[in-house]
N, C-alpha and C. Protein backbone atom coordinates (compact mmCIF):
# COMPACT_ATOMS: atom_id res chain seq x y z
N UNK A 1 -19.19 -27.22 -31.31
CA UNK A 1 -19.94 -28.00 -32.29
C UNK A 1 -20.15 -27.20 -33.57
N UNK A 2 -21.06 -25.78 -33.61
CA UNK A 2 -20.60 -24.77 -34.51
C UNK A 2 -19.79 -24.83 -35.35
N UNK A 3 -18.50 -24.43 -34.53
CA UNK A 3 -17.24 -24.38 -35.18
C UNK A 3 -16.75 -25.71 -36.04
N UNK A 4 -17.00 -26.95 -35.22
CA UNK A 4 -16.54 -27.90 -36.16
C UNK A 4 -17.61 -28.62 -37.60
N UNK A 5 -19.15 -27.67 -37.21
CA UNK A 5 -19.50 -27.95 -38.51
C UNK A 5 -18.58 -26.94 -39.46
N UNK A 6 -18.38 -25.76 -39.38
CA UNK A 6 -18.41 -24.90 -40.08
C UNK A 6 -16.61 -25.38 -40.78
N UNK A 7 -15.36 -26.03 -39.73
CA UNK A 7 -14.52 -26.18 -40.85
C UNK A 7 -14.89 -27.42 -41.15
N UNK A 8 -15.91 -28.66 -41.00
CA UNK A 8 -16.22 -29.50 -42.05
C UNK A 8 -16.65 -28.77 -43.44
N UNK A 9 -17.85 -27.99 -43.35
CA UNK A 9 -17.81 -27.40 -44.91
C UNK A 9 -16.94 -26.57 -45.12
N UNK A 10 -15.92 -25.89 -44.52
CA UNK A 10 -14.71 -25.14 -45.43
C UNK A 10 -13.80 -26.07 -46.07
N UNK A 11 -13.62 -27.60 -45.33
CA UNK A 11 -12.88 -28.54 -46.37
C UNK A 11 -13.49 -28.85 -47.14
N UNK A 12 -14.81 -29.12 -47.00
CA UNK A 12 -15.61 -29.77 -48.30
C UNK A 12 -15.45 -28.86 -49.35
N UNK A 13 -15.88 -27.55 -49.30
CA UNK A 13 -15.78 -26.66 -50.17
C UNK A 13 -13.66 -26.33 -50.76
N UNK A 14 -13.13 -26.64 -50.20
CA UNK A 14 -12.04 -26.55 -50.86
C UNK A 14 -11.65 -27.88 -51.54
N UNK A 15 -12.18 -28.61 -50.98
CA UNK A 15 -12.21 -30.17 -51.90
C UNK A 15 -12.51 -29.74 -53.10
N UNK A 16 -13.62 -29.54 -53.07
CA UNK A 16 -14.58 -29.53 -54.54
C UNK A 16 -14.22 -28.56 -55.49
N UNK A 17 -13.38 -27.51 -54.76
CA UNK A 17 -12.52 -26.47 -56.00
C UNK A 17 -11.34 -27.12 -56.34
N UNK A 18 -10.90 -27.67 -55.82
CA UNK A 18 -9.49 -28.80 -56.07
C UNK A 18 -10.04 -29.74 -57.00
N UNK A 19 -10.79 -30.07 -56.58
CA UNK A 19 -11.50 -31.49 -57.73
C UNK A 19 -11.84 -30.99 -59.21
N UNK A 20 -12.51 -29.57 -58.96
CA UNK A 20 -13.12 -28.91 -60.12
C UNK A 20 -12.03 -28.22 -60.61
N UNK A 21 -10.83 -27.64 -60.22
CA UNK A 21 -9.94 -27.02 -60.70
C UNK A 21 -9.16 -28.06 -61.71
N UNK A 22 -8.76 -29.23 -61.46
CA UNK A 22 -8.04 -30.86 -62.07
C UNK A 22 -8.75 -30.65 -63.31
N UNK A 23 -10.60 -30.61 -62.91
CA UNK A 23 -11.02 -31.10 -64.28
C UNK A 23 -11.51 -30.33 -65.45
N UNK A 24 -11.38 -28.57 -64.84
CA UNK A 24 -11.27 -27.54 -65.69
C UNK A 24 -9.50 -27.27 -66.46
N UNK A 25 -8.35 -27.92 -65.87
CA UNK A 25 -6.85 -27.51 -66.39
C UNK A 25 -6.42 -28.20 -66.69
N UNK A 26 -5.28 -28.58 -67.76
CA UNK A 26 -5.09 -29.60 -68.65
C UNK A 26 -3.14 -28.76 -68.73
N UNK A 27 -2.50 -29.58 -67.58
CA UNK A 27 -1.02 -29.79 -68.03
C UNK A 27 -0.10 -29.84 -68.83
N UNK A 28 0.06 -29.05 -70.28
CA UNK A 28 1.25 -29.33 -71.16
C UNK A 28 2.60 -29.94 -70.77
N UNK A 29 3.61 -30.03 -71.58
CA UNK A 29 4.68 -30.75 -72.12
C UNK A 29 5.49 -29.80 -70.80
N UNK A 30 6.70 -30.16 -69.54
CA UNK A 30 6.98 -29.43 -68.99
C UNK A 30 8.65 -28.36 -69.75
N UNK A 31 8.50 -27.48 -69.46
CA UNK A 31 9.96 -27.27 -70.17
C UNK A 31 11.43 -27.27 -69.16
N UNK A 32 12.23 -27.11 -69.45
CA UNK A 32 13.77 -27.42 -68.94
C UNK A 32 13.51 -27.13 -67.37
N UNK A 33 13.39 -25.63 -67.85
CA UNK A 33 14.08 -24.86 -65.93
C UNK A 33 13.06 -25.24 -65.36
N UNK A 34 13.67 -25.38 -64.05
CA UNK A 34 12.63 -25.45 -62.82
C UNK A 34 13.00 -24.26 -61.87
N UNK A 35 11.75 -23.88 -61.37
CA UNK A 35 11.76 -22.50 -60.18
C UNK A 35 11.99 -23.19 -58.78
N UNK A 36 13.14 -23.92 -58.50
CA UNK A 36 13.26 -24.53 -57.00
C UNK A 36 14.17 -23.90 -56.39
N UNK A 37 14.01 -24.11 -54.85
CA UNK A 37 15.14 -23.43 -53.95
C UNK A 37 16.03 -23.45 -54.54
N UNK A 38 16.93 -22.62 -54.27
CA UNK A 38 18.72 -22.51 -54.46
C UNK A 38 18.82 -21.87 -52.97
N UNK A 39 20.58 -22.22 -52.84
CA UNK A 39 21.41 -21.16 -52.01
C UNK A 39 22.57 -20.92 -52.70
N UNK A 40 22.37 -19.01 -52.81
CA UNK A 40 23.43 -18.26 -53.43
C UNK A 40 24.36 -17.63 -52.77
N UNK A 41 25.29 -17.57 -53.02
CA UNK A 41 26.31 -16.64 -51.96
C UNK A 41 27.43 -15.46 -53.11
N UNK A 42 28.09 -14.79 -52.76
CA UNK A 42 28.68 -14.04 -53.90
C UNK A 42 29.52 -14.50 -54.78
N UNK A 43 30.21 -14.15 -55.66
CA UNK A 43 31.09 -14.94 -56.68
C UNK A 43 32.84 -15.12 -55.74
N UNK A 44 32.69 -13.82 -55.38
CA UNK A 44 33.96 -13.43 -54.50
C UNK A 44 33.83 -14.49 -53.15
N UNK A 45 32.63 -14.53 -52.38
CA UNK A 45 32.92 -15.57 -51.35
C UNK A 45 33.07 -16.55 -51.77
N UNK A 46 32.56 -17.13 -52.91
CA UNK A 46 32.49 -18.41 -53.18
C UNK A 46 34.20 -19.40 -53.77
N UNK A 47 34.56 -17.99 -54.58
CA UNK A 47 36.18 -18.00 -54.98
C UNK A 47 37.20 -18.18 -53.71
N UNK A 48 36.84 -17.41 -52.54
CA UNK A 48 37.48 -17.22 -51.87
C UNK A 48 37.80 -18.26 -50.37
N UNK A 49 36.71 -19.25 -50.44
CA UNK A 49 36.27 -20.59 -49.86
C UNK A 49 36.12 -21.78 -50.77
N UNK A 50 36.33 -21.58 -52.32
CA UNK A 50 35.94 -22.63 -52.80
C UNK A 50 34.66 -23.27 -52.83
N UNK A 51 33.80 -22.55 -53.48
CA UNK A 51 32.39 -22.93 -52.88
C UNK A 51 31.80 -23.16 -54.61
N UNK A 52 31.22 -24.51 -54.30
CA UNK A 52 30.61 -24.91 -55.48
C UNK A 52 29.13 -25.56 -55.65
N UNK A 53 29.80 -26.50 -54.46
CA UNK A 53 28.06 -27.08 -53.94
C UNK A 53 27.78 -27.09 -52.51
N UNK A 54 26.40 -27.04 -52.14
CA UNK A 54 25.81 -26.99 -50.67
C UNK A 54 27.19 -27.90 -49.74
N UNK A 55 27.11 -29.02 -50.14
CA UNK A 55 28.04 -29.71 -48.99
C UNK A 55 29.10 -29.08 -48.75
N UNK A 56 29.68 -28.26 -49.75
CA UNK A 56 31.04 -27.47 -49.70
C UNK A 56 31.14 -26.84 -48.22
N UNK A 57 29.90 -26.22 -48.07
CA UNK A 57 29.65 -25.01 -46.63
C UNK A 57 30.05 -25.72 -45.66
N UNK A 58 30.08 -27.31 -45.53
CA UNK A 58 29.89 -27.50 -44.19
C UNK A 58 31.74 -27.27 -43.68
N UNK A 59 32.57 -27.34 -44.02
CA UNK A 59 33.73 -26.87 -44.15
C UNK A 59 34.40 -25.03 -43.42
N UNK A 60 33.32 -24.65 -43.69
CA UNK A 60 33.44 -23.02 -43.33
C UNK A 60 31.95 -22.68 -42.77
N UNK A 61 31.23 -23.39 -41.88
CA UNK A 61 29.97 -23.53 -41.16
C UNK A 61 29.94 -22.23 -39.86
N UNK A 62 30.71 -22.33 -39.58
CA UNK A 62 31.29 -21.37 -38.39
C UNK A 62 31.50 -19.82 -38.82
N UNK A 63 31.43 -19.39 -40.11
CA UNK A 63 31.43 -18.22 -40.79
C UNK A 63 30.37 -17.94 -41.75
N UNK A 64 29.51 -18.87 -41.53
CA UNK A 64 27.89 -18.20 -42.46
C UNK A 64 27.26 -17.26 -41.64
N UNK A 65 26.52 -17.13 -42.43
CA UNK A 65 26.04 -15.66 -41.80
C UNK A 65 24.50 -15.60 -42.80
N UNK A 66 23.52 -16.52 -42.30
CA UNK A 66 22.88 -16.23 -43.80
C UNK A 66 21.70 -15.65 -43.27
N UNK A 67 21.07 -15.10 -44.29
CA UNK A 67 19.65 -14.90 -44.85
C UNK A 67 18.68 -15.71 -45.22
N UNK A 68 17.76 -16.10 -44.47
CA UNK A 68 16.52 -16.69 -44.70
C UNK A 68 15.65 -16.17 -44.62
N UNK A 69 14.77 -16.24 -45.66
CA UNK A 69 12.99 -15.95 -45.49
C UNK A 69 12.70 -16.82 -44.86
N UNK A 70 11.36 -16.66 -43.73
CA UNK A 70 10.91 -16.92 -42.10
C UNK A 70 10.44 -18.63 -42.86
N UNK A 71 9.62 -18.72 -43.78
CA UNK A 71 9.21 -20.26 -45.02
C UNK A 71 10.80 -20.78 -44.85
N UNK A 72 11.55 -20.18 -45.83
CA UNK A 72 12.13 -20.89 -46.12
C UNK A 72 13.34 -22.04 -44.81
N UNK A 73 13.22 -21.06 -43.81
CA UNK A 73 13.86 -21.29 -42.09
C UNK A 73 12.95 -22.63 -41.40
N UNK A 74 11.92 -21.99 -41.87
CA UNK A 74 11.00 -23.32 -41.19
C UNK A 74 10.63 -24.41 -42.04
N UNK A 75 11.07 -24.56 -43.04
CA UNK A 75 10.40 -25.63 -43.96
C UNK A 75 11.39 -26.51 -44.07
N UNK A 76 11.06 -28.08 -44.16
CA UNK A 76 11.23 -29.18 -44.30
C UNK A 76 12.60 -29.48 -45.15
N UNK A 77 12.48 -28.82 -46.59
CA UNK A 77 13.03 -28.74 -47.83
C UNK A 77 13.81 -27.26 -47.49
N UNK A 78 14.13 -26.77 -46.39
CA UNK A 78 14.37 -25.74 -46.36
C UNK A 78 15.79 -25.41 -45.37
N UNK A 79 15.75 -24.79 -44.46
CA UNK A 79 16.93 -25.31 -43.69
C UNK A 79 17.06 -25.93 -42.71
N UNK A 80 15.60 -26.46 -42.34
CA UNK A 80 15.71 -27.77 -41.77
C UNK A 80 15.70 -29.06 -42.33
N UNK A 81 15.57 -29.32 -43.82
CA UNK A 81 16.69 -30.10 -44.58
C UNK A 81 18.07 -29.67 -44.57
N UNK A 82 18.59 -28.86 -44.63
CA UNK A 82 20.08 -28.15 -45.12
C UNK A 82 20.48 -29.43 -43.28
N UNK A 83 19.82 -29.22 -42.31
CA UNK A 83 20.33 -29.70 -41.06
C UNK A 83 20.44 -31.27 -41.04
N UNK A 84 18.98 -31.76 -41.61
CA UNK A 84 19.43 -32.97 -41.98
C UNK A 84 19.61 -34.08 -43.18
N UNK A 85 19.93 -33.59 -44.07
CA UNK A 85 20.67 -33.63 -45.13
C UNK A 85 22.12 -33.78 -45.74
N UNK A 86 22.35 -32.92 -45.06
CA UNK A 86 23.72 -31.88 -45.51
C UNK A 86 24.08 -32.23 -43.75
N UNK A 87 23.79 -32.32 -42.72
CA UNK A 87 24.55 -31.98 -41.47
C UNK A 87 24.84 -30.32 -41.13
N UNK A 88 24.39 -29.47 -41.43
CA UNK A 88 24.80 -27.96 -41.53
C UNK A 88 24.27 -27.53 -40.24
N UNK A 89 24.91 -26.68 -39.94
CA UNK A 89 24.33 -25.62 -38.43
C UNK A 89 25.13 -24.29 -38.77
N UNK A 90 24.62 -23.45 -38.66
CA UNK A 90 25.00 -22.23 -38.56
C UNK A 90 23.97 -20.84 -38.48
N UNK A 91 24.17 -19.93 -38.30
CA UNK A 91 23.53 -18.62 -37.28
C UNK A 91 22.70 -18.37 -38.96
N UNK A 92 21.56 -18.08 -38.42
CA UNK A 92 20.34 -17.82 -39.50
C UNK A 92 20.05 -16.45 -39.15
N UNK A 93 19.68 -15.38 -39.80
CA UNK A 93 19.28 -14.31 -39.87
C UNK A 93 17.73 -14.24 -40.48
N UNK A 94 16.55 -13.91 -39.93
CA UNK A 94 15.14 -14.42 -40.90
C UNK A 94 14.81 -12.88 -41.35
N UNK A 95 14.46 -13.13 -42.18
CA UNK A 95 14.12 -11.61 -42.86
C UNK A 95 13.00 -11.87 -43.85
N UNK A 96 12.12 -10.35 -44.46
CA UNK A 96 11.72 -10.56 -45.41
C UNK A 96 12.41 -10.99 -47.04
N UNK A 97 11.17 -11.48 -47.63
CA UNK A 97 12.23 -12.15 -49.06
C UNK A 97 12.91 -11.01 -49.86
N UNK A 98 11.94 -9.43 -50.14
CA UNK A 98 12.65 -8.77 -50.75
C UNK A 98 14.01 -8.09 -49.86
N UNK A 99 14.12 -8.60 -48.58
CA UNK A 99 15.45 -7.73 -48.41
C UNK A 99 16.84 -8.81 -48.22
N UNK A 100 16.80 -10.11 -48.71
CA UNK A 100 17.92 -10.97 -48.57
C UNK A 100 19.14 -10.71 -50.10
N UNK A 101 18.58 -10.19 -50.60
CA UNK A 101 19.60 -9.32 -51.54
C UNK A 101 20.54 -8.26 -51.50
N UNK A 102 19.45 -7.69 -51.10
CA UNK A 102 19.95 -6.23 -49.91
C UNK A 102 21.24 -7.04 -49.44
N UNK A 103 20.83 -7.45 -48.38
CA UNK A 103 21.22 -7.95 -47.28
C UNK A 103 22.74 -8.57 -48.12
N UNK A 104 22.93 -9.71 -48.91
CA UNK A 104 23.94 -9.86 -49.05
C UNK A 104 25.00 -9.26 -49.89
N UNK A 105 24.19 -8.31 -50.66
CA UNK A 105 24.64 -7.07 -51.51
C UNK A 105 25.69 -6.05 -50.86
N UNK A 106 25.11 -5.70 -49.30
CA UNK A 106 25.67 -4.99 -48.37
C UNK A 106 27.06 -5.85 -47.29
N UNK A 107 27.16 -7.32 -47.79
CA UNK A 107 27.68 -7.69 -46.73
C UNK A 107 27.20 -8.33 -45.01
N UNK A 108 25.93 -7.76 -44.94
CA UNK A 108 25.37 -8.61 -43.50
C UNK A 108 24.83 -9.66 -43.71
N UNK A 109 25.21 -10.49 -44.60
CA UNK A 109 24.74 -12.02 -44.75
C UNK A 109 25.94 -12.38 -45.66
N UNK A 110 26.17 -13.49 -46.24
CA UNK A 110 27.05 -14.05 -46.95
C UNK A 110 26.36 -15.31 -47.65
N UNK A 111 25.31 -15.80 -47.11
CA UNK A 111 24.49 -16.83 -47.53
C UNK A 111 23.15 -16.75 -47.92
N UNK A 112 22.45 -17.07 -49.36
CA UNK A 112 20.75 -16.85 -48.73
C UNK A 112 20.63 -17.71 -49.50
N UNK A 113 18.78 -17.73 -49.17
CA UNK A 113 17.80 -18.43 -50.07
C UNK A 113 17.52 -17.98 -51.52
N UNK A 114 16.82 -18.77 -52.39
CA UNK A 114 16.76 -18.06 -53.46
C UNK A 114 15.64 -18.94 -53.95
N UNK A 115 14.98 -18.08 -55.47
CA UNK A 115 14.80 -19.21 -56.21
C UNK A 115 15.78 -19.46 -57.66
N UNK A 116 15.89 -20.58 -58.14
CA UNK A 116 16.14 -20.75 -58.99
C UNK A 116 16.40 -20.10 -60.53
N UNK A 117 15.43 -19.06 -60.60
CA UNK A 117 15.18 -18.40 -62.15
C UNK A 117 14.95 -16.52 -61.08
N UNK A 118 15.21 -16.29 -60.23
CA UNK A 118 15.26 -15.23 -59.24
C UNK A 118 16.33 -14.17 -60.45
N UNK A 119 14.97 -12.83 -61.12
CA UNK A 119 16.19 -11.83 -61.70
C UNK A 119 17.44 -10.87 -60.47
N UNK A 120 17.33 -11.30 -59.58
CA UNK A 120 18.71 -10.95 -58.24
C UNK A 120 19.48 -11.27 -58.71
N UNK A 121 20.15 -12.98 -59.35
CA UNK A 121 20.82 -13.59 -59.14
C UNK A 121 21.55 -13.05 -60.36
N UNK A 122 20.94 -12.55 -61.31
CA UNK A 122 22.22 -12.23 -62.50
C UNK A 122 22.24 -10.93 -61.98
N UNK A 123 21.59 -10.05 -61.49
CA UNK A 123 21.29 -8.25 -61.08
C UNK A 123 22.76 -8.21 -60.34
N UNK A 124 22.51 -9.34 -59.37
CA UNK A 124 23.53 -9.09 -58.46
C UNK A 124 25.37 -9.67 -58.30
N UNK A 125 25.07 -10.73 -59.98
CA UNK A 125 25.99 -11.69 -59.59
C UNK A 125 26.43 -12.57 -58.91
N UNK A 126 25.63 -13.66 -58.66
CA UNK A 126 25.30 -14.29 -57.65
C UNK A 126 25.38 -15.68 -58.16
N UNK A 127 25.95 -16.90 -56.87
CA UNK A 127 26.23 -17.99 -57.96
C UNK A 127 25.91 -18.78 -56.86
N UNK A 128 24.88 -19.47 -57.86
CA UNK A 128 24.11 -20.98 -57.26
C UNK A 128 24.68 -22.21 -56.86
N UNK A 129 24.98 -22.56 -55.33
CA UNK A 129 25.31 -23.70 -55.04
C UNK A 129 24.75 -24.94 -55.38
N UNK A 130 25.21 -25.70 -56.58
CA UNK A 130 24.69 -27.36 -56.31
C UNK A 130 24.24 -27.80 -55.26
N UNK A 131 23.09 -28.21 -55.21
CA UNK A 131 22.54 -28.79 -54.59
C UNK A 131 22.70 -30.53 -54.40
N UNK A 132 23.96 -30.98 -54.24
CA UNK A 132 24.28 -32.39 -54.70
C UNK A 132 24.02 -33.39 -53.87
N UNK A 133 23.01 -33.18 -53.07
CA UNK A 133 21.85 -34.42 -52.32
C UNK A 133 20.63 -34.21 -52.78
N UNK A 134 20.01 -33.57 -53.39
CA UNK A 134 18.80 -33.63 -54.23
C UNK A 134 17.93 -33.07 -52.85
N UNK A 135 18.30 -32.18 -52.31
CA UNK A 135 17.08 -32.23 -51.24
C UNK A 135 15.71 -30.62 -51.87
N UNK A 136 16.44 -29.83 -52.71
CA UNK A 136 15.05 -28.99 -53.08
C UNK A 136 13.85 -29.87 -54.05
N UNK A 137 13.10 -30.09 -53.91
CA UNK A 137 11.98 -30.40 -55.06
C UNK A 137 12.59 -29.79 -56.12
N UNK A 138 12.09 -30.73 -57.32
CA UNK A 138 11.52 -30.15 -58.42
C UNK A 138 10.50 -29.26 -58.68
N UNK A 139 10.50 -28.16 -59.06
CA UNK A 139 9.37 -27.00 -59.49
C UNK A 139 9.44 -27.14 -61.17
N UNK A 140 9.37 -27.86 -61.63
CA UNK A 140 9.17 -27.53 -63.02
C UNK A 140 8.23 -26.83 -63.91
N UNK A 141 8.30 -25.69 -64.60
CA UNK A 141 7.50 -24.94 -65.42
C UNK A 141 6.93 -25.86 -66.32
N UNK A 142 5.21 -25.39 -66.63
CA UNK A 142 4.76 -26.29 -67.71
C UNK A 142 3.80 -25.21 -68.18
N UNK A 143 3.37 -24.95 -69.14
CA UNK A 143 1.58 -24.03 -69.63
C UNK A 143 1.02 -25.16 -68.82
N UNK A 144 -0.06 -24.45 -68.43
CA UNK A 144 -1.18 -25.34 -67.84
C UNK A 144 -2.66 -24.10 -68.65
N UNK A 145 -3.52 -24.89 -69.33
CA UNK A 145 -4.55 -24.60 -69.58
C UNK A 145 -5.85 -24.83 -69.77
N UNK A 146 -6.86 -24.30 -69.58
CA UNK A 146 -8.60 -24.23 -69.56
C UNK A 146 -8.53 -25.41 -70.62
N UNK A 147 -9.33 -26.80 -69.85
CA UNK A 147 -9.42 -28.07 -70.89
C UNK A 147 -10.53 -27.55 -71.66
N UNK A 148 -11.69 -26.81 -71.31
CA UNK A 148 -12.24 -26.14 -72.73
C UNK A 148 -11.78 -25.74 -73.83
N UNK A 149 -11.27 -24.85 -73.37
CA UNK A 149 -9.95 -23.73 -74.26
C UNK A 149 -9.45 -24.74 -75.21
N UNK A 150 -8.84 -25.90 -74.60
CA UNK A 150 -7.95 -26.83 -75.21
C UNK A 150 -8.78 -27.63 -76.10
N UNK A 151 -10.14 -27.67 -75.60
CA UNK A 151 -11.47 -28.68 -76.47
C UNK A 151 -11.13 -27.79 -78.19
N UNK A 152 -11.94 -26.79 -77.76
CA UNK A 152 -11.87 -25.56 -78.65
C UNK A 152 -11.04 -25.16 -79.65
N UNK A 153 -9.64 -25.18 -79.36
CA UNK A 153 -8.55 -25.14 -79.93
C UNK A 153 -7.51 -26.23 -79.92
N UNK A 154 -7.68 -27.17 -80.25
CA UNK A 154 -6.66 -28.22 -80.47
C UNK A 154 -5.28 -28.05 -80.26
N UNK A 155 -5.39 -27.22 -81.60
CA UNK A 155 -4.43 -26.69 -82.08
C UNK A 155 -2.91 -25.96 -81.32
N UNK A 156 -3.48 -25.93 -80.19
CA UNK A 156 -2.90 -24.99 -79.17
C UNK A 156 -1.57 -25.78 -78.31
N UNK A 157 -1.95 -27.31 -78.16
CA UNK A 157 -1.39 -27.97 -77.72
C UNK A 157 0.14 -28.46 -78.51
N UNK A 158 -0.11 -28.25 -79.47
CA UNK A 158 0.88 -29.26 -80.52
C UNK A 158 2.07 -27.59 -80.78
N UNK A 159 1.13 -26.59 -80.44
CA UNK A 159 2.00 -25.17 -80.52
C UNK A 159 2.76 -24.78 -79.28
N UNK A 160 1.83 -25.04 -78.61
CA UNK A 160 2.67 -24.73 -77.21
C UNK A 160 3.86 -25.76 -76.35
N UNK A 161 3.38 -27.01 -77.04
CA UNK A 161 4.63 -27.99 -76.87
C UNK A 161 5.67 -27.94 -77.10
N UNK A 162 6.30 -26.79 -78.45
CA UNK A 162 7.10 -26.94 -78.98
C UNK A 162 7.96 -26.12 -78.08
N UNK A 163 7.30 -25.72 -76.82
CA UNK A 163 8.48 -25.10 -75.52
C UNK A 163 9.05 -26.25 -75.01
N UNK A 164 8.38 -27.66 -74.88
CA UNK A 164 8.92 -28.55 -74.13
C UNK A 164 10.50 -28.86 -74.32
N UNK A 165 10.86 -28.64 -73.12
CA UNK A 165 12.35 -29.17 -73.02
C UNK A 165 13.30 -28.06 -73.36
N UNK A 166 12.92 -26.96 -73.72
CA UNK A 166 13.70 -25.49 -73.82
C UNK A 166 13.38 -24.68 -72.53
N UNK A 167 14.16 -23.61 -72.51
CA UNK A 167 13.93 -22.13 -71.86
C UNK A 167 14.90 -23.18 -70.17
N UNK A 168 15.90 -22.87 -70.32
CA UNK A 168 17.06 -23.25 -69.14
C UNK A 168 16.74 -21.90 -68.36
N UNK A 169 17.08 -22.72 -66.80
CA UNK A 169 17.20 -21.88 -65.43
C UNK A 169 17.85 -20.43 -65.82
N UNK A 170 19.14 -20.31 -66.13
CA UNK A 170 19.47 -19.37 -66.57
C UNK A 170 19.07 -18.20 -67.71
N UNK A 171 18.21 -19.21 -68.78
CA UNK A 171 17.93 -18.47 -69.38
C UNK A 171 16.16 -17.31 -69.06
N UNK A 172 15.61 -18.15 -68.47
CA UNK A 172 14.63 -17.65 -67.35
C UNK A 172 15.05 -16.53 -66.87
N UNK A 173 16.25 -16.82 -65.65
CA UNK A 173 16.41 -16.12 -64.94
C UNK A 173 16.75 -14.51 -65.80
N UNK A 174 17.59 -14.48 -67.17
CA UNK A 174 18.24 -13.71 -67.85
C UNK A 174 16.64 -12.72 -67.94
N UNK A 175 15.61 -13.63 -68.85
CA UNK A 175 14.45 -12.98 -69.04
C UNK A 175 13.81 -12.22 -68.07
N UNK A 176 13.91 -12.52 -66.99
CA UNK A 176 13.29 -12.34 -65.45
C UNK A 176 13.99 -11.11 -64.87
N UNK A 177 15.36 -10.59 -65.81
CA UNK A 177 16.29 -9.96 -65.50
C UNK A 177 15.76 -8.93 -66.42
N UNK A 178 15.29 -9.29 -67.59
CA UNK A 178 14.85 -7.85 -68.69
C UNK A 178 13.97 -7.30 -68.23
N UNK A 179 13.04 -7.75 -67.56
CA UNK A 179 11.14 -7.94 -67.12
C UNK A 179 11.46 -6.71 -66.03
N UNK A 180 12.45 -7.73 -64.57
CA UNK A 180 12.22 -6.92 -63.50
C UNK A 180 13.43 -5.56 -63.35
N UNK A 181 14.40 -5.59 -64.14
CA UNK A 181 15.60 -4.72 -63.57
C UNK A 181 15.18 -3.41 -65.07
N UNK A 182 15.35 -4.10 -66.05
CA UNK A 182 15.73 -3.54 -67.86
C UNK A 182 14.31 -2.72 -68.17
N UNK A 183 13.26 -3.15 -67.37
CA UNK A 183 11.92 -2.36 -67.72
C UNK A 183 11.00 -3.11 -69.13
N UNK A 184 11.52 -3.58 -69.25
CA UNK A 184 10.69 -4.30 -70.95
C UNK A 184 9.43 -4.70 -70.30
N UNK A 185 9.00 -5.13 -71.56
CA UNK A 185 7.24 -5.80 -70.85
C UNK A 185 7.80 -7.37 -71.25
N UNK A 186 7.10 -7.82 -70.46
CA UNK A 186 7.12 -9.71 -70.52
C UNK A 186 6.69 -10.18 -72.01
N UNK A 187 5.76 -9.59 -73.03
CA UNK A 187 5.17 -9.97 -73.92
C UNK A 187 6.49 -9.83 -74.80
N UNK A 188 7.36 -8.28 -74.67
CA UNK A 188 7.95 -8.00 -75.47
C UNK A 188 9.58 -8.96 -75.35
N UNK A 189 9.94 -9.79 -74.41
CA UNK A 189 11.27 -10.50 -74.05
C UNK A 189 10.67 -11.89 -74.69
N UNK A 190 8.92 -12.12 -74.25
CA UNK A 190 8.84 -13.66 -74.74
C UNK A 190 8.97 -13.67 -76.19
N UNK A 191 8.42 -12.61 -77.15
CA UNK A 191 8.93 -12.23 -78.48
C UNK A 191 10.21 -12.67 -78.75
N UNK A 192 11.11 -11.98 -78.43
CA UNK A 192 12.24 -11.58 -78.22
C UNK A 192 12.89 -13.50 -78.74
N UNK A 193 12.71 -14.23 -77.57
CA UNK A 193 12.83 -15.21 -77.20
C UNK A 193 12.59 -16.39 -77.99
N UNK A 194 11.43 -16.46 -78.44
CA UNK A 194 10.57 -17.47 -79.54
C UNK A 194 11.24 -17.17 -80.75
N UNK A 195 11.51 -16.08 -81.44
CA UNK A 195 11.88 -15.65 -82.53
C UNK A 195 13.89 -16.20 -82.99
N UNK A 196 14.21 -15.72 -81.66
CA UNK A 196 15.30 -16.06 -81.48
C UNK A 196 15.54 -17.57 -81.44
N UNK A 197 14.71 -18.01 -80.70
CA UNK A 197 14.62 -20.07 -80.98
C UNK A 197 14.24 -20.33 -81.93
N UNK A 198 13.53 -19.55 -83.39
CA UNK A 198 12.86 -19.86 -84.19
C UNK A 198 11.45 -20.54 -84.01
N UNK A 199 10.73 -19.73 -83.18
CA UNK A 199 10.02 -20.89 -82.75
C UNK A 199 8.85 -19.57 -83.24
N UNK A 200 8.97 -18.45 -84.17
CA UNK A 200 8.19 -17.54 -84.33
C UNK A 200 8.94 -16.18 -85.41
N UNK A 201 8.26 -16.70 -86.69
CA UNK A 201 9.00 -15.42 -87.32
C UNK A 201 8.88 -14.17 -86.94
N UNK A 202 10.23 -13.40 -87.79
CA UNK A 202 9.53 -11.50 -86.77
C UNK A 202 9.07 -11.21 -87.60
């Protein structure tokens, strides 16, 4: 009895930060890339099987060898969509997320998970299978900010919009590539970036 008062008020109380979180954050304009699953495999396997989009695999199913994070193995949208979706079966390897790079870098996988804008994927050369049944979600990037903030500064909205519909998967990922591999600071690539779109004199 205890116990089931006590997770009645742990939902209530996460209700009410959910409720209060909606009506403290205020959604901008979303821009291009989205951060959703991918599956990457090397440029060389992919040349060497013809590999372009997910359905392609089911063709050479019997020679994956992949890498999954333990989420991404068990989830819905994950490769238990890839099973019923796509029809796919093949030998899963579960690992942590930072070592499925490793992992196919070295050759003991040939297949993994990814995300979308992931700095691996240019680090390593790595090329994103179409996904041509639509089964990852959309993750789309947007600013999301303090509706005070936004009371306060108007102004902020009509500035920060002007990301909407720019900054592509790739080009993310490129940035994500200066940040985590190149050493730069994030402030100094988003510079970099805006200026270059004109979206900020130097």
């Amino acid at each position: 009895m205890l116990l089931d008062s006590i997770n009645y008020c742990v939902k209530g109380i996460l209700l009410t930060i959910k409720r209060e979180a909606r009506l403290l954050s205020q959604p901008l304009k979303p821009m291009e890339y989205q951060n959703t699953y991918a599956l990457a495999v090397s440029q060389t396997f992919a040349k060497k099987h013809q590999l372009a989009k997910i359905s392609d695999l089911a063709k050479i199913q019997s020679q994956l060898q992949a890498g999954f994070s333990l989420e991404f193995n068990d989830r819905p949208d994950g490769y238990l969509g890839l099973e019923k979706v796509y029809g796919l079966s093949f030998k899963v390897n579960t690992m942590e997320p930072s070592l499925r790079y490793q992992a196919i870098q070295t050759g003991a996988v040939n297949l993994i998970d990814a995300y979308s804008t992931d700095s691996q994927l240019k680090q390593y050369n790595l090329l994103i299978l179409e996904d041509d049944r639509q089964l990852f979600p959309p993750y789309q990037g947007a600013p999301l900010m303090r509706a005070d903030l936004l009371e306060k500064h108007s102004e902020l909205e009509g500035i920060l919009n002007q990301l909407a519909g720019k900054i592509t998967a790739s080009q993310m990922s490129e940035m994500n590539y200066q940040v985590d591999v190149e050493g730069k600071t994030a402030a100094s690539v988003a510079h970099d970036y805006l200026v270059k779109e004109k979206l900020l004199q130097q």
